[in-house]
C-alpha atoms as a PDB file:
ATOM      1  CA  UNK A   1     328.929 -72.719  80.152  1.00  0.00           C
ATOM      2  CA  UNK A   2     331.840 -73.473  82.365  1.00  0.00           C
ATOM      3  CA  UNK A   3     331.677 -77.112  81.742  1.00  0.00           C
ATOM      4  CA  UNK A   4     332.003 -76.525  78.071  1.00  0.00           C
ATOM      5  CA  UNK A   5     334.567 -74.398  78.146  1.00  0.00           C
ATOM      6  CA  UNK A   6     336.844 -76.585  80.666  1.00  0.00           C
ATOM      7  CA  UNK A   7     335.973 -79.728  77.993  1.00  0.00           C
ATOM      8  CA  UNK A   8     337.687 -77.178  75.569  1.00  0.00           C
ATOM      9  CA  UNK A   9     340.715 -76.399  77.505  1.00  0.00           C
ATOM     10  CA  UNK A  10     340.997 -79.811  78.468  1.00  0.00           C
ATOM     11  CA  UNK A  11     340.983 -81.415  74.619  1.00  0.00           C
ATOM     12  CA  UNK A  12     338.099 -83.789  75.533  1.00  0.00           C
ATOM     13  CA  UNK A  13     336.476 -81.700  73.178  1.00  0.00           C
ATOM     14  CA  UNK A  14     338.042 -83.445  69.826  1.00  0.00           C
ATOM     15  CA  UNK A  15     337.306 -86.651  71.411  1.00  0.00           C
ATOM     16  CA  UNK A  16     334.778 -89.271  69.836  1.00  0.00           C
ATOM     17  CA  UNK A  17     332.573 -89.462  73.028  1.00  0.00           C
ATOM     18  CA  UNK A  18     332.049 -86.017  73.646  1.00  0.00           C
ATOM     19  CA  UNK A  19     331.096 -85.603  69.737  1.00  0.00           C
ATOM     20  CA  UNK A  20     328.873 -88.014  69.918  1.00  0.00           C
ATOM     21  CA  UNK A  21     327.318 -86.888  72.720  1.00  0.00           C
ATOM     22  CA  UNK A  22     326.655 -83.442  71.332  1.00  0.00           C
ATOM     23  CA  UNK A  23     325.434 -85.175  68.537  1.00  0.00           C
ATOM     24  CA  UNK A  24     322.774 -86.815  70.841  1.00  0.00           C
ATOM     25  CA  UNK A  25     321.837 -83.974  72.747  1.00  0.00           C
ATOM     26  CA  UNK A  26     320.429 -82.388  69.098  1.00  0.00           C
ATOM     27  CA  UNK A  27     318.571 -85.804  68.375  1.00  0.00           C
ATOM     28  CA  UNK A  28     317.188 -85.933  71.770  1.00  0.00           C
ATOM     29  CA  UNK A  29     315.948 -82.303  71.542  1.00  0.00           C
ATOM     30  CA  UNK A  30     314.727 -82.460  68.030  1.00  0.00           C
ATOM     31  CA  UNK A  31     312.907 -85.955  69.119  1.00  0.00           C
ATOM     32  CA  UNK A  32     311.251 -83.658  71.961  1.00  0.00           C
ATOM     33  CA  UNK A  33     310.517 -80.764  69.690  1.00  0.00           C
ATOM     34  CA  UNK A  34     308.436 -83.669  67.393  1.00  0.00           C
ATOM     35  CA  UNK A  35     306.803 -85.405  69.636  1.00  0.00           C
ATOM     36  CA  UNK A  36     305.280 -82.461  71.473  1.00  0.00           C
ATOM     37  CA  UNK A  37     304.278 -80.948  68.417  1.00  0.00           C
ATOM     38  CA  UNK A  38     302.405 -84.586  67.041  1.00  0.00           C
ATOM     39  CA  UNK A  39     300.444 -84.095  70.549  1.00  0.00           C
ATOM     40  CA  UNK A  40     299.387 -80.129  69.490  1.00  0.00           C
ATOM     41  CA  UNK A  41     301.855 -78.127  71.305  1.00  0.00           C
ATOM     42  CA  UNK A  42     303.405 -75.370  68.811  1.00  0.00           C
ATOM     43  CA  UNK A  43     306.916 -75.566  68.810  1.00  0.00           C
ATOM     44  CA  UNK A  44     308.524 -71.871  68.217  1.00  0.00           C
ATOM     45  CA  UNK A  45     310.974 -71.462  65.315  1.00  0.00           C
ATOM     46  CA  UNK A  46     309.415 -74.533  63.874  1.00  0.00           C
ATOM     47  CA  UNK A  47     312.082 -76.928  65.579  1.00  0.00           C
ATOM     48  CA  UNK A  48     315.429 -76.748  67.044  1.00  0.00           C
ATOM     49  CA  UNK A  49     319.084 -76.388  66.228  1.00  0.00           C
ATOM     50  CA  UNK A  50     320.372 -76.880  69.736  1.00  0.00           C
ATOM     51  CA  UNK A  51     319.724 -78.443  72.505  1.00  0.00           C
ATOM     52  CA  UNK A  52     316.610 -76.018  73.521  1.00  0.00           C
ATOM     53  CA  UNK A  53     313.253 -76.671  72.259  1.00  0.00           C
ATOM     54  CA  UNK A  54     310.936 -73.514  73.169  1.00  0.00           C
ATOM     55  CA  UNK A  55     306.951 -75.138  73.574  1.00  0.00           C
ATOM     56  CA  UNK A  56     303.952 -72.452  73.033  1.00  0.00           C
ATOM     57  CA  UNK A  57     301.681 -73.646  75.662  1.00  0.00           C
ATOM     58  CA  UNK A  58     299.214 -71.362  74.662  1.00  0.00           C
ATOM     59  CA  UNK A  59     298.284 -73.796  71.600  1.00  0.00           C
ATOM     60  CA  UNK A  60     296.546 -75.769  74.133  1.00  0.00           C
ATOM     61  CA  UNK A  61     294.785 -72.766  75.608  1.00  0.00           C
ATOM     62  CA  UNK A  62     296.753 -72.450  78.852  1.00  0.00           C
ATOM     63  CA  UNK A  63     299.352 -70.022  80.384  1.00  0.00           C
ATOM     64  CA  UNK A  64     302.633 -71.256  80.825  1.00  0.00           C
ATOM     65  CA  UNK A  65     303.088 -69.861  84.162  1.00  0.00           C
ATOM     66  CA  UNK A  66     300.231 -72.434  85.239  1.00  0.00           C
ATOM     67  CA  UNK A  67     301.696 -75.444  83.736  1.00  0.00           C
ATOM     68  CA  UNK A  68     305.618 -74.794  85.268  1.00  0.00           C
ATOM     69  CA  UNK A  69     303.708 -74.801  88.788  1.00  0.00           C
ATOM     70  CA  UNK A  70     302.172 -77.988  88.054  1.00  0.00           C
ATOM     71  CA  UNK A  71     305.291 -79.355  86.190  1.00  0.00           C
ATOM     72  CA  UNK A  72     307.586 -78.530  89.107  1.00  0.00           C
ATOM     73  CA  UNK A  73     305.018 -80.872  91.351  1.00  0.00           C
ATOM     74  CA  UNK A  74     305.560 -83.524  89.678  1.00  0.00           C
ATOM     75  CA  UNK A  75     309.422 -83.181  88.984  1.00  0.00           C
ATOM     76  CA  UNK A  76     309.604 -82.281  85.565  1.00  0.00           C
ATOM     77  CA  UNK A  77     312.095 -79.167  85.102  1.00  0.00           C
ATOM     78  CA  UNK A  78     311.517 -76.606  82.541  1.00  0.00           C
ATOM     79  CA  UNK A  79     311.923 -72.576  82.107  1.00  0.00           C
ATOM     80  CA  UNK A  80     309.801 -69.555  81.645  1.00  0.00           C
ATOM     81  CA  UNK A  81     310.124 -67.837  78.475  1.00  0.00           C
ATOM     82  CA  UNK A  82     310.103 -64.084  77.672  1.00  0.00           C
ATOM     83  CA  UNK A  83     306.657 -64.955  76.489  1.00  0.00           C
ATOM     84  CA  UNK A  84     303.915 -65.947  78.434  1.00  0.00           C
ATOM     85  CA  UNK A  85     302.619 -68.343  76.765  1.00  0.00           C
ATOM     86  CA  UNK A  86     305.867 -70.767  76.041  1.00  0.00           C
ATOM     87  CA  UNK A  87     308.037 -72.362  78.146  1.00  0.00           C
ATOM     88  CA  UNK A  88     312.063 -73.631  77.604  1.00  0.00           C
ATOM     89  CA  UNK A  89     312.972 -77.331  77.766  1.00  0.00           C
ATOM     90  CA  UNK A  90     316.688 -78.396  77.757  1.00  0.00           C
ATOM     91  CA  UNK A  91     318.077 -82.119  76.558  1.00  0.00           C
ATOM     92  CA  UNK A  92     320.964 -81.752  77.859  1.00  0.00           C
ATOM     93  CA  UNK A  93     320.361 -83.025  81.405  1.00  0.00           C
ATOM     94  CA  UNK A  94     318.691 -86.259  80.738  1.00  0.00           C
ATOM     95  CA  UNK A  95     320.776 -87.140  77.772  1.00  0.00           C
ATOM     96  CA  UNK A  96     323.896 -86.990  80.412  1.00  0.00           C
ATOM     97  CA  UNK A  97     321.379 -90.119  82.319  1.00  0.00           C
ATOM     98  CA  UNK A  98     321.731 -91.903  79.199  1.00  0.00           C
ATOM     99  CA  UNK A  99     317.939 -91.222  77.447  1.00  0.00           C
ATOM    100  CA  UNK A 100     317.954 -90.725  73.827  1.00  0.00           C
ATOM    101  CA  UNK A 101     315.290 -90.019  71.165  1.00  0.00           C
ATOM    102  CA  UNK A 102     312.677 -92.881  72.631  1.00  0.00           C
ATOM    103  CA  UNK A 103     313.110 -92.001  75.896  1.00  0.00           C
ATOM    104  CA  UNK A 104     312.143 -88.407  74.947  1.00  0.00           C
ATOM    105  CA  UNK A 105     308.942 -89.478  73.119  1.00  0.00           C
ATOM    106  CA  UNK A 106     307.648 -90.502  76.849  1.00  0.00           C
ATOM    107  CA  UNK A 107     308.820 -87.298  78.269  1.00  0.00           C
ATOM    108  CA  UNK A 108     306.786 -85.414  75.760  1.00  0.00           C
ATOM    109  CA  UNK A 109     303.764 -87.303  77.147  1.00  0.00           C
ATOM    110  CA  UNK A 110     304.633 -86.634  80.621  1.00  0.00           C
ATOM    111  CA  UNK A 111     304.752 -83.264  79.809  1.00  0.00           C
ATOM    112  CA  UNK A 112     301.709 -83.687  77.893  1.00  0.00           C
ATOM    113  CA  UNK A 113     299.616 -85.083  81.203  1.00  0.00           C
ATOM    114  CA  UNK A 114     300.940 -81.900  83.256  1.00  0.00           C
ATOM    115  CA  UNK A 115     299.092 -79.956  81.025  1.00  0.00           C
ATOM    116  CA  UNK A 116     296.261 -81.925  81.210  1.00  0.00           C
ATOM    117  CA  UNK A 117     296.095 -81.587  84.426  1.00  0.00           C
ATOM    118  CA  UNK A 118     297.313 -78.148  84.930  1.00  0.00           C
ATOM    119  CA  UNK A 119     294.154 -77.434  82.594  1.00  0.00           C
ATOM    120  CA  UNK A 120     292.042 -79.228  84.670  1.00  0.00           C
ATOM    121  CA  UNK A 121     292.947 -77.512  87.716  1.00  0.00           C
ATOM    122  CA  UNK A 122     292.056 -74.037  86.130  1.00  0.00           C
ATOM    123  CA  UNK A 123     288.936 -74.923  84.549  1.00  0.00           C
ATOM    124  CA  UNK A 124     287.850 -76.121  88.151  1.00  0.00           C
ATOM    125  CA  UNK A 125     288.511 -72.779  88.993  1.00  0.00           C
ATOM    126  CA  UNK A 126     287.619 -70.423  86.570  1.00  0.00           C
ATOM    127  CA  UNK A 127     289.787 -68.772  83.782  1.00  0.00           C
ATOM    128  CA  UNK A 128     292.613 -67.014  86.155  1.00  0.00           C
ATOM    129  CA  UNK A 129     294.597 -69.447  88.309  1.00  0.00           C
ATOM    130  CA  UNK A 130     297.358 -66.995  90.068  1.00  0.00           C
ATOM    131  CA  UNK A 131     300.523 -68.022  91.382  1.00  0.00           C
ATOM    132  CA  UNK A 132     298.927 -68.450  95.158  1.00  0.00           C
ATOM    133  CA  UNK A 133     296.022 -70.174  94.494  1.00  0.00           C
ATOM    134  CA  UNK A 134     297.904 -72.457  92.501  1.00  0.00           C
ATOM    135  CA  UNK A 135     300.186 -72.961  95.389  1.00  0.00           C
ATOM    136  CA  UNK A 136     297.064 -73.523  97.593  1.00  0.00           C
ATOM    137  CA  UNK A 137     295.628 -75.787  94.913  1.00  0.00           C
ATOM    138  CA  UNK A 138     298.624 -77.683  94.599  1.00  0.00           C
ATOM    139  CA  UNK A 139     298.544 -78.385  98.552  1.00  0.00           C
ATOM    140  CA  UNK A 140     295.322 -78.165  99.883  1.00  0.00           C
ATOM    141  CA  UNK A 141     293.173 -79.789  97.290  1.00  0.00           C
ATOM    142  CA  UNK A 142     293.412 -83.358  97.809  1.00  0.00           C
ATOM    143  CA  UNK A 143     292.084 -84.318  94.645  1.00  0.00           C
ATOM    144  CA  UNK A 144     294.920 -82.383  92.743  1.00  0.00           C
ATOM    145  CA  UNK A 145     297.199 -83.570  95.484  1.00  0.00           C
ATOM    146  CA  UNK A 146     296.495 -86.820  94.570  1.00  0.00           C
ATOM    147  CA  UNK A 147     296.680 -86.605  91.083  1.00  0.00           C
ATOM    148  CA  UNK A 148     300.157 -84.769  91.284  1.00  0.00           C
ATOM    149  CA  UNK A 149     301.392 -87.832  93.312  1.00  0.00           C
ATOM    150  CA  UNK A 150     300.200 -90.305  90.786  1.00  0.00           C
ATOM    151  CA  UNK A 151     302.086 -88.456  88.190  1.00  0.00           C
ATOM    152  CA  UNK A 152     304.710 -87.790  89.899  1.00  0.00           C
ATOM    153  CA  UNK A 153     305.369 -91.018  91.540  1.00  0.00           C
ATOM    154  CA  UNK A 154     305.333 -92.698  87.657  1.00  0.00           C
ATOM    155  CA  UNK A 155     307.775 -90.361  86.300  1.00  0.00           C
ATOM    156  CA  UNK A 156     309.943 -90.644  88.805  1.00  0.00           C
ATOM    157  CA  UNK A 157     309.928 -94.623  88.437  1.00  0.00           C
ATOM    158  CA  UNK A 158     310.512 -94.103  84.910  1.00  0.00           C
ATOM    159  CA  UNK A 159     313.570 -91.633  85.666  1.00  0.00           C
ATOM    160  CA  UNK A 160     314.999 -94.012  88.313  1.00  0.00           C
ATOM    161  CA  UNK A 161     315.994 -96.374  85.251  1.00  0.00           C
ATOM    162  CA  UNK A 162     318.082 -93.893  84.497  1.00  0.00           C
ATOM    163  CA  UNK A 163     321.731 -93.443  86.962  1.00  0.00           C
ATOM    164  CA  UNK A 164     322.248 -89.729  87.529  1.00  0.00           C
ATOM    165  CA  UNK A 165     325.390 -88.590  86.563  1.00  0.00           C
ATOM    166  CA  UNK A 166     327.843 -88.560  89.729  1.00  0.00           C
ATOM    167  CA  UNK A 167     325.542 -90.755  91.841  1.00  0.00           C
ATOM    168  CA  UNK A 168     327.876 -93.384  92.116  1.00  0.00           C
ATOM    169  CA  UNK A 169     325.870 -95.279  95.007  1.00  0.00           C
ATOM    170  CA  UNK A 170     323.016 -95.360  92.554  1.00  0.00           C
ATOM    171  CA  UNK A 171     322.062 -99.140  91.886  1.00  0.00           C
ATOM    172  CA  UNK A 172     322.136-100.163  88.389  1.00  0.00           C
END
């Protein structure tokens, strides 16, 4: 919030780039919003009118708390909702790395394969899957381990196309 208001105080506000980059933040999320729902996922209020897009993970018969644990193993970054069954997802950082609306189609199906596999790890396990044996599962299993690598280790080379924004000794 800071950052937007100093852009504001500042004038860069009225400028050209920062409209436009507003302007891609919305397509980016609404590209998100889309794609997820085309792979199943309910997408609450239909859509989005910001840069949020809140997922109901519960379409694909999963709790959310589940899939953030397996989604912060593999370094994609999202937030718990006040319900338990949806989870927040933001544009607004990998827009800033220079991703827009194609980009997000292949985030959608990374975050598509963490619930895959997040499923997979309960249903090896029965119905409940609590926040420690998830942990456990997470570190211990070396099947899941090794799975959580894979996926990890591709999103991050598809993120590393991307420069991070004040990373100026990234290569380009």
């Amino acid at each position: 919030m800071y950052g937007i208001e100093a852009n504001a105080f500042d004038g860069s506000a009225n400028t050209p780039e920062y409209k436009n980059c507003q302007k891609q933040i919305l397509k980016n999320a609404r590209r998100l919003a889309k794609a997820l729902e085309d792979l199943g996922y309910g997408i609450v209020t239909g859509g989005t009118d910001n840069h949020l897009v809140v997922v109901n993970i519960g379409t694909k018969g999963i709790d959310a708390q589940t899939v953030l644990k397996v989604m912060e193993a593999v370094c994609i970054s999202a937030g718990r909702h006040t319900r338990p069954d949806t989870i927040t997802m933001g544009s607004l950082a990998l827009t800033s790395r220079g991703f827009i609306e194609e980009h997000f189609a292949m985030v959608a199906d990374f975050i598509d394969q963490a619930v895959s596999l997040a499923l997979k790890i309960r249903n090896s396990c029965g119905s409940v899957v609590d926040d420690a044996l998830m942990t456990i599962l997470l570190k211990k299993n070396k099947e899941v381990e090794k799975q959580i690598q894979a996926l990890k280790g591709t999103i991050l080379q598809y993120a590393s196309k991307f420069p991070q924004v004040g990373n100026n000794e990234q290569k380009e």
